[in-house]
C-alpha atoms as a PDB file:
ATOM      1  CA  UNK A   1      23.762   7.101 455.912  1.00  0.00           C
ATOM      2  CA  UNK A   2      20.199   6.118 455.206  1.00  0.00           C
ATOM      3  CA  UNK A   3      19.486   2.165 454.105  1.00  0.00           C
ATOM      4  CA  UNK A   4      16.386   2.171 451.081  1.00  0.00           C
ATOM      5  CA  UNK A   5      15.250  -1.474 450.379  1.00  0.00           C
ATOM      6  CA  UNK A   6      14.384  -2.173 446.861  1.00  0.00           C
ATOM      7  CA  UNK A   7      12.839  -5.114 445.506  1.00  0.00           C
ATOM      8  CA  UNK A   8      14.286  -6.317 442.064  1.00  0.00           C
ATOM      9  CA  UNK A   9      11.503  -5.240 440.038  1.00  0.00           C
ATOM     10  CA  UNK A  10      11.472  -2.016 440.993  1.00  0.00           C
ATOM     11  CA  UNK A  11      15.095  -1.934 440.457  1.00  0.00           C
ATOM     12  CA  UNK A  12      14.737  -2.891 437.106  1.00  0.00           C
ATOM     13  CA  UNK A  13      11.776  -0.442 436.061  1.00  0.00           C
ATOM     14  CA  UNK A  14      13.990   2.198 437.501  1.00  0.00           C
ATOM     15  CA  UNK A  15      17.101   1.195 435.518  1.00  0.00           C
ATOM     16  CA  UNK A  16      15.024   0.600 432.265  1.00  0.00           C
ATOM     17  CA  UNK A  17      13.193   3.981 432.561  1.00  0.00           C
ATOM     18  CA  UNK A  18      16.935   5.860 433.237  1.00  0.00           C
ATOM     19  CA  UNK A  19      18.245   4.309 430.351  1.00  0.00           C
ATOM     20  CA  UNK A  20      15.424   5.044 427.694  1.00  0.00           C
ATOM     21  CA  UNK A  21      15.258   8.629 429.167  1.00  0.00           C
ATOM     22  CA  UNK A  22      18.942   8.697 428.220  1.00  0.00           C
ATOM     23  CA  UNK A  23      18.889   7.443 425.371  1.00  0.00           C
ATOM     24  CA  UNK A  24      15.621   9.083 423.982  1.00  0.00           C
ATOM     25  CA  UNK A  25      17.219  12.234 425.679  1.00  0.00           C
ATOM     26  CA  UNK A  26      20.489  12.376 423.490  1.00  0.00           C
ATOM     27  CA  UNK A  27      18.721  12.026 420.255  1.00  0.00           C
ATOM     28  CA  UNK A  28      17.262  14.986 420.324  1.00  0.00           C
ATOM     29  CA  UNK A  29      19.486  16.888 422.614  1.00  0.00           C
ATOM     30  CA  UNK A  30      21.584  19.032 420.353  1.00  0.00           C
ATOM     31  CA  UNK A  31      25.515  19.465 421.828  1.00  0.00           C
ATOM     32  CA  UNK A  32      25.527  23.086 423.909  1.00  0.00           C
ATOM     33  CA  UNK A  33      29.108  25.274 423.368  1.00  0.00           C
ATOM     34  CA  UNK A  34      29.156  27.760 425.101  1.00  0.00           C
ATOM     35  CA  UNK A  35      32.720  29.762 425.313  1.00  0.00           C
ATOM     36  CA  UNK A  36      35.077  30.051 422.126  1.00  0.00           C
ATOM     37  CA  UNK A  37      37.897  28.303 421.263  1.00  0.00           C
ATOM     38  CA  UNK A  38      41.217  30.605 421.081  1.00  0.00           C
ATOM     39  CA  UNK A  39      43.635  29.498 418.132  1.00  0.00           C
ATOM     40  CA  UNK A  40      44.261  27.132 416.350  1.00  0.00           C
ATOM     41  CA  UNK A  41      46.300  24.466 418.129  1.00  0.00           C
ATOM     42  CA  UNK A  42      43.279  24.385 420.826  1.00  0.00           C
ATOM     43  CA  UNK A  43      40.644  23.904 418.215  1.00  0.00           C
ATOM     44  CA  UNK A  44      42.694  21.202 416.615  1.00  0.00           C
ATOM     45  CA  UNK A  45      43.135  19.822 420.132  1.00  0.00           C
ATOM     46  CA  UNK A  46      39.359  20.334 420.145  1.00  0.00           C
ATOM     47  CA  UNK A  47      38.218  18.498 416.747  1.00  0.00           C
ATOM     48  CA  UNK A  48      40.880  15.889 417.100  1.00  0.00           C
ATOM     49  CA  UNK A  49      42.574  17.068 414.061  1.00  0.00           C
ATOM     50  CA  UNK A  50      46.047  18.540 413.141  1.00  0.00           C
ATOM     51  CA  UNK A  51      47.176  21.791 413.153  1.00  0.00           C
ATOM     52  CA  UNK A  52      47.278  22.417 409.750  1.00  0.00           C
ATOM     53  CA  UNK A  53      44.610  20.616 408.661  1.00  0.00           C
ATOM     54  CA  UNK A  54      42.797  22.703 410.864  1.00  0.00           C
ATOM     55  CA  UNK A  55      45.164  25.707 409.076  1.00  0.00           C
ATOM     56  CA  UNK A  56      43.839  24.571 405.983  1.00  0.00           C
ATOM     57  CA  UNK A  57      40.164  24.343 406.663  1.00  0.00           C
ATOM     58  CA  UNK A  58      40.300  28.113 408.016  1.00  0.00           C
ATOM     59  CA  UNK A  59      41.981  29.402 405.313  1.00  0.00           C
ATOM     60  CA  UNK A  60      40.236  27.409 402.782  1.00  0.00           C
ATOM     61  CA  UNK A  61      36.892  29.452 404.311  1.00  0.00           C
ATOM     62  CA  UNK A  62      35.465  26.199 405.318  1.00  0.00           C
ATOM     63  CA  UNK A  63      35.580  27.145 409.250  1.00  0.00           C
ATOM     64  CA  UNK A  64      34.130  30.319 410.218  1.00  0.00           C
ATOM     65  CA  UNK A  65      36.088  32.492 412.931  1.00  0.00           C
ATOM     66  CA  UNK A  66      36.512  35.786 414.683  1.00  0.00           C
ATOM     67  CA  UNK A  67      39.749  37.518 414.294  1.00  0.00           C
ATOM     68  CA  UNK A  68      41.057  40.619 416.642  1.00  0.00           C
ATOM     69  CA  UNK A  69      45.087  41.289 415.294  1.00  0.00           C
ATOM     70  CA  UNK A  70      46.438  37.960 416.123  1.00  0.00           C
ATOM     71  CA  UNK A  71      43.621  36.132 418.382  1.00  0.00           C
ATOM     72  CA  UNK A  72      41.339  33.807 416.035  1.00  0.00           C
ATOM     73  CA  UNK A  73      38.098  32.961 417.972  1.00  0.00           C
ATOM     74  CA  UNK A  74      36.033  29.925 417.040  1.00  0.00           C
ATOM     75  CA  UNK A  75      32.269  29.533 418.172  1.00  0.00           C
ATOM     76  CA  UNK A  76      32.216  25.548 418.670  1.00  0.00           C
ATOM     77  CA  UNK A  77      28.741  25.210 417.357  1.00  0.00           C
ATOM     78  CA  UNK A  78      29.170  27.332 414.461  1.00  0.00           C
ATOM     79  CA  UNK A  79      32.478  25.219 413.754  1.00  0.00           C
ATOM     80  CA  UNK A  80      31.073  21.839 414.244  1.00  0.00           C
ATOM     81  CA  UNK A  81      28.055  22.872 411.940  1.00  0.00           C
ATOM     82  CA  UNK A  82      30.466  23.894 409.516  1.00  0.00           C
ATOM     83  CA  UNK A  83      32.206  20.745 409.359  1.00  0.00           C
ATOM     84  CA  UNK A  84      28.508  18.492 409.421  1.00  0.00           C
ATOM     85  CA  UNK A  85      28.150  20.716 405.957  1.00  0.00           C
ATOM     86  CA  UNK A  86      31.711  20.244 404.649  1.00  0.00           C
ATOM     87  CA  UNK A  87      31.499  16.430 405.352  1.00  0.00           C
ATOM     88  CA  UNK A  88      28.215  16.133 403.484  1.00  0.00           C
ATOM     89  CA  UNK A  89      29.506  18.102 400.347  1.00  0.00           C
ATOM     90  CA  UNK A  90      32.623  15.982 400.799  1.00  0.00           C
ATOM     91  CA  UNK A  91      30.778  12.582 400.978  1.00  0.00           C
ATOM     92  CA  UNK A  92      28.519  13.999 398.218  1.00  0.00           C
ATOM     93  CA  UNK A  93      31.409  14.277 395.634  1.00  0.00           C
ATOM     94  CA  UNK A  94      32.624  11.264 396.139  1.00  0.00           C
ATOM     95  CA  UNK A  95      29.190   9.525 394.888  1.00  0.00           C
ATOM     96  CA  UNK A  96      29.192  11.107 392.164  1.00  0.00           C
ATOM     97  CA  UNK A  97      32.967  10.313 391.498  1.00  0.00           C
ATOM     98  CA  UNK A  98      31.726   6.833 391.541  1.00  0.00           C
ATOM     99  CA  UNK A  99      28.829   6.772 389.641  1.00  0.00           C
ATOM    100  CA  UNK A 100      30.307   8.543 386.114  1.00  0.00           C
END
């Protein structure tokens, strides 16, 4: 094991520059899926959501999917940019609930 001396200041500039390239690095970073999710209980697992609230938003046509007899595919991206759209139409709504 190899000992590297580092004065403070450098230490700092090195943490400071880590952290901005972090954080300047996940704003504009989009999430990467790569393999699909297979059936429902694991995409619910996935989104943090019930079963059949997942149930629901599938066959509502709100989530898209791939179906092959009884597997049901989900491409994560697709799924999460589904639900970014839903949620907007969703919020949407409710403003205008409020303002008539």
């Amino acid at each position: 094991m190899e000992l590297i001396l580092i004065s403070e200041e450098r230490l700092r500039e090195i943490i400071q520059e880590t952290v901005s390239g972090a954080i300047s690095g996940k704003a504009n970073t989009p999430i990467e899926y790569s393999t699909p999710i297979r059936g429902i209980r694991n995409l619910a697992k996935h989104l943090n959501l019930g079963v059949s609230k997942v149930q629901r938003l599938k066959n509502d046509g709100v989530i898209p999917y791939f179906q092959d007899d009884r597997t049901v595919l989900f491409d994560p991206k697709a799924v999460h940019e589904a639900l970014r759209v839903y949620n907007s139409r969703r919020q949407e709504k409710a403003l205008w609930k409020r303002v008539v």
